[in-house]
C-alpha atoms as a PDB file:
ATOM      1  CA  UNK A   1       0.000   0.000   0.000  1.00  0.00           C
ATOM      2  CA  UNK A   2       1.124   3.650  -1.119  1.00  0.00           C
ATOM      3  CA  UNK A   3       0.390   6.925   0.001  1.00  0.00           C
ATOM      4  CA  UNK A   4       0.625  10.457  -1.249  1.00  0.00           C
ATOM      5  CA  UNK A   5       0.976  13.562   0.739  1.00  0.00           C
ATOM      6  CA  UNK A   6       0.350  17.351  -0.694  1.00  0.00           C
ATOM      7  CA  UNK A   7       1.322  19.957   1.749  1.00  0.00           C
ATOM      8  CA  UNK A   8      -0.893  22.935   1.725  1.00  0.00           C
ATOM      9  CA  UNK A   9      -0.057  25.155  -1.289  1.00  0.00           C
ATOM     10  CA  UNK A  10       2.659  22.964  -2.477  1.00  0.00           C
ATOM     11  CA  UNK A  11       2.532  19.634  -4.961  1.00  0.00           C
ATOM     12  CA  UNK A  12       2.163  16.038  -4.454  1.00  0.00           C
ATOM     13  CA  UNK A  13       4.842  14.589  -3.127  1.00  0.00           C
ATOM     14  CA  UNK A  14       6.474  11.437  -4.706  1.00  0.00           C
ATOM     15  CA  UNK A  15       4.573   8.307  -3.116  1.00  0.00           C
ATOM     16  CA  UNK A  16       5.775   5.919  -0.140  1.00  0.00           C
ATOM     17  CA  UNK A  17       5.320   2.612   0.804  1.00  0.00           C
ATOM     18  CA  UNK A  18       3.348   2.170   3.712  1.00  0.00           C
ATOM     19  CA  UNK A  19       2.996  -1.678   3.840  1.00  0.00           C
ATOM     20  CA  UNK A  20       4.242  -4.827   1.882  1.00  0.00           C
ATOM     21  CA  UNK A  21       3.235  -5.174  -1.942  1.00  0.00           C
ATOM     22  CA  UNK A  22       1.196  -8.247  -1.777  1.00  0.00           C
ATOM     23  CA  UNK A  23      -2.509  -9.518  -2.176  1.00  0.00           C
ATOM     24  CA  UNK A  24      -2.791  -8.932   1.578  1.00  0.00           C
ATOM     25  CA  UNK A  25      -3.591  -5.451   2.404  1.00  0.00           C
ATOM     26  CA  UNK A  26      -7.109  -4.124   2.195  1.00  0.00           C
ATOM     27  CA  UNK A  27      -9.662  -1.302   3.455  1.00  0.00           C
ATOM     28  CA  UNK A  28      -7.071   1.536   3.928  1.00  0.00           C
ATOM     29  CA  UNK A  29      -8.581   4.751   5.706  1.00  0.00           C
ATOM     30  CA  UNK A  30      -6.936   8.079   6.765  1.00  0.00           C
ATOM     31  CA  UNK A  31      -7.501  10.221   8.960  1.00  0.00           C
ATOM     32  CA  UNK A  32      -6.181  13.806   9.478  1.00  0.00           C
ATOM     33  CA  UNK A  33      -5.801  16.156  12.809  1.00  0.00           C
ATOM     34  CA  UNK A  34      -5.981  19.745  12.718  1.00  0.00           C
ATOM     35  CA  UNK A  35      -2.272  20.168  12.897  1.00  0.00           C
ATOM     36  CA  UNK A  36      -2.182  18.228   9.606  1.00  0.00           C
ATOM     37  CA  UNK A  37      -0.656  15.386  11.349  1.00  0.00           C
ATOM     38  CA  UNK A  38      -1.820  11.779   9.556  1.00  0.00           C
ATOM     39  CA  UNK A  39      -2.410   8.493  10.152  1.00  0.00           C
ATOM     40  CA  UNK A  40      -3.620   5.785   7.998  1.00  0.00           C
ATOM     41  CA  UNK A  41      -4.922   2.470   8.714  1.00  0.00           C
ATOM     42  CA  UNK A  42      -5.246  -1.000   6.749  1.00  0.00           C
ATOM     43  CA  UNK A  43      -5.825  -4.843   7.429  1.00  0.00           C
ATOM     44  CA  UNK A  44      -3.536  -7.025   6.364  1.00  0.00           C
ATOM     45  CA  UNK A  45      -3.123 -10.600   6.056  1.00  0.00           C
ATOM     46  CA  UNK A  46       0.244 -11.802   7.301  1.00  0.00           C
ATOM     47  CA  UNK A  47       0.133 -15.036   5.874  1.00  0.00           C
ATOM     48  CA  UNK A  48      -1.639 -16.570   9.259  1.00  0.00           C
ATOM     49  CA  UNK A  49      -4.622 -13.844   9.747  1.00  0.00           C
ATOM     50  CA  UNK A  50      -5.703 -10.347   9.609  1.00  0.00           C
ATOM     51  CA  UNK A  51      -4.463  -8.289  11.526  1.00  0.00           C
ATOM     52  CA  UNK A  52      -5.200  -4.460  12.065  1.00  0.00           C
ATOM     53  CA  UNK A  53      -2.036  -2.328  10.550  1.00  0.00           C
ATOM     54  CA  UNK A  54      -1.434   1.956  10.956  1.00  0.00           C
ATOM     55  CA  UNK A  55       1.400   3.802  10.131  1.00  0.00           C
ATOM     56  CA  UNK A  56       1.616   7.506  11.715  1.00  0.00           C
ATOM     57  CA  UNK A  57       2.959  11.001   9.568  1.00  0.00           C
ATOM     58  CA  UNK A  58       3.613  14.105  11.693  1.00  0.00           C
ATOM     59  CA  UNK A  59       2.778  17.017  10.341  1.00  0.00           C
ATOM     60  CA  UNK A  60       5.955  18.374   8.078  1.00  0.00           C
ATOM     61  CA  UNK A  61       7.226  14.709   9.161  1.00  0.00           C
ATOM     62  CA  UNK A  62       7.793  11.476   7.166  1.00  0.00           C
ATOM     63  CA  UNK A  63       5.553   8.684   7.410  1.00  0.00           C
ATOM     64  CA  UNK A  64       6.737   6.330  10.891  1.00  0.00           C
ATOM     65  CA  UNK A  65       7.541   2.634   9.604  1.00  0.00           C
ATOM     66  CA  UNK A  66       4.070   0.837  10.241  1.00  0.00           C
ATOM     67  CA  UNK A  67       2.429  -0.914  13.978  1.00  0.00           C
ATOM     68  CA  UNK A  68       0.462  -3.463  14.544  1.00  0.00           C
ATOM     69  CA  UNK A  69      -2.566  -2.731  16.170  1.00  0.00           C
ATOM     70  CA  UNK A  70      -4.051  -5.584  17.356  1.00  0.00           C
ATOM     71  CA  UNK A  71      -2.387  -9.062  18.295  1.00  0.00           C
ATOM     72  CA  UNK A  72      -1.924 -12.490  17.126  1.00  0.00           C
ATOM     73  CA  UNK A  73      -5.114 -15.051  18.034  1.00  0.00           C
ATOM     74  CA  UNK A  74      -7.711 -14.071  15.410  1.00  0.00           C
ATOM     75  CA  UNK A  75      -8.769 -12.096  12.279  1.00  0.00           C
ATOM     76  CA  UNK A  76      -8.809  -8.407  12.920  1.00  0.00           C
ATOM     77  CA  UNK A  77     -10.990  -7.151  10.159  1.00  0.00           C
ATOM     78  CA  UNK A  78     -11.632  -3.408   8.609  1.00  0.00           C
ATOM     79  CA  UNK A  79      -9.583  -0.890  11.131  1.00  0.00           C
ATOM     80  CA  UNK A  80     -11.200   2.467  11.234  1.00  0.00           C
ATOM     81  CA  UNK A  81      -9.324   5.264  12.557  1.00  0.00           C
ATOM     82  CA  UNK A  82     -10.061   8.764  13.738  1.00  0.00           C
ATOM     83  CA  UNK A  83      -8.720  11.949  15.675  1.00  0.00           C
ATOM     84  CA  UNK A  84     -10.718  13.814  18.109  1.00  0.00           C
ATOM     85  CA  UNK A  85     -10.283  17.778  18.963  1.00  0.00           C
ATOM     86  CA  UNK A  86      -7.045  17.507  21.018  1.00  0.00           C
ATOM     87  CA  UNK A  87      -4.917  15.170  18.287  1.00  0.00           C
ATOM     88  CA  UNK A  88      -5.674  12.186  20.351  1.00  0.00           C
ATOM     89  CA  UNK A  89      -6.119   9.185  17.761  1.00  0.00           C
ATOM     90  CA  UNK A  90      -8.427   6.219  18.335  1.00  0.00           C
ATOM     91  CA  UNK A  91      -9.002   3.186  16.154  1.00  0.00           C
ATOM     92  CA  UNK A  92     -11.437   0.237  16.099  1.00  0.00           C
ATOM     93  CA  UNK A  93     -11.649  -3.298  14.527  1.00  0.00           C
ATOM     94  CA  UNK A  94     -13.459  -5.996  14.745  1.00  0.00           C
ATOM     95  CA  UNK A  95     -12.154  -9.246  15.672  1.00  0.00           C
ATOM     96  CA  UNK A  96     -13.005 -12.855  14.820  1.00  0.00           C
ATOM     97  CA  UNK A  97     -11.399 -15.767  17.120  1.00  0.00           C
ATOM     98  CA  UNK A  98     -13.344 -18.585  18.294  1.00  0.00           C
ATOM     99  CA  UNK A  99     -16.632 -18.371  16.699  1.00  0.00           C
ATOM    100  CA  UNK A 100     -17.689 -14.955  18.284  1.00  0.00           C
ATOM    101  CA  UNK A 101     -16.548 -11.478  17.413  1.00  0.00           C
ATOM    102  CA  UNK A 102     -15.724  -7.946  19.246  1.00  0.00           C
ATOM    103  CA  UNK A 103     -14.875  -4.850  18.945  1.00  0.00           C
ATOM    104  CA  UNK A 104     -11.562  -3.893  19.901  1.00  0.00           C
ATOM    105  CA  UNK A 105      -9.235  -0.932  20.113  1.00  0.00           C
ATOM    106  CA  UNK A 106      -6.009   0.814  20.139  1.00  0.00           C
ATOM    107  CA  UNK A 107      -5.594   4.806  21.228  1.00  0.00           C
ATOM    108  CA  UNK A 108      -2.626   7.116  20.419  1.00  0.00           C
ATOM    109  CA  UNK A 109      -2.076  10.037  22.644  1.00  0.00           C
ATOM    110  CA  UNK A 110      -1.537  13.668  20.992  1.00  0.00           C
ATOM    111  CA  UNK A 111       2.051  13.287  21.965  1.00  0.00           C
ATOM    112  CA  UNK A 112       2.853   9.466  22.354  1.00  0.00           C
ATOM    113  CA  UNK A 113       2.504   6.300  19.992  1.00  0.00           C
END
């Protein structure tokens, strides 16, 4: 997966790799603060299961080499991310183990990871 970035009154800036180039990455979303800090957020499956991927880009910044969100022991399927007021990020998946699913989720402080 690839992503573009154009600065405010400047030009597109050369794509980047965000994940792998493979058959496994789906459903990417973005999501921008109002400090124009980014972060976008896939599933991808890593050859076992899906699992819930983002990858963070502070404002003026580069794009931060990607996280998984959630953890091994089921299919985490179609992350959605968003930031509230403050720059705090939040996103959600649902996850599949075991017959049942849930909802499950990960949280990035304004200033942390």
């Amino acid at each position: 997966m690839r992503a573009a970035v154009r600065p405010a009154g400047a030009a597109w800036q050369p794509a980047v790799e965000l994940a792998a180039r493979d058959n496994g990455t789906s459903f990417p979303q973005v999501a921008v603060d109002t400090r124009g800090n980014a972060i976008a957020s896939w599933e991808h499956y890593d050859g076992i299961e899906k699992v819930a991927q983002a990858a963070f880009l502070p404002a003026g910044g580069s794009w931060q080499p990607p996280v998984n969100l959630s953890g091994a022991g089921g299919d985490a399927g179609i992350p959605r991310i968003a930031f509230d007021a403050h720059g705090d990020a939040v996103a959600v998946w649902t996850r599949y183990a075991a017959g049942a699913s849930v909802v499950q989720s990960a949280a990035r402080p304004a200033a942390g990871t």
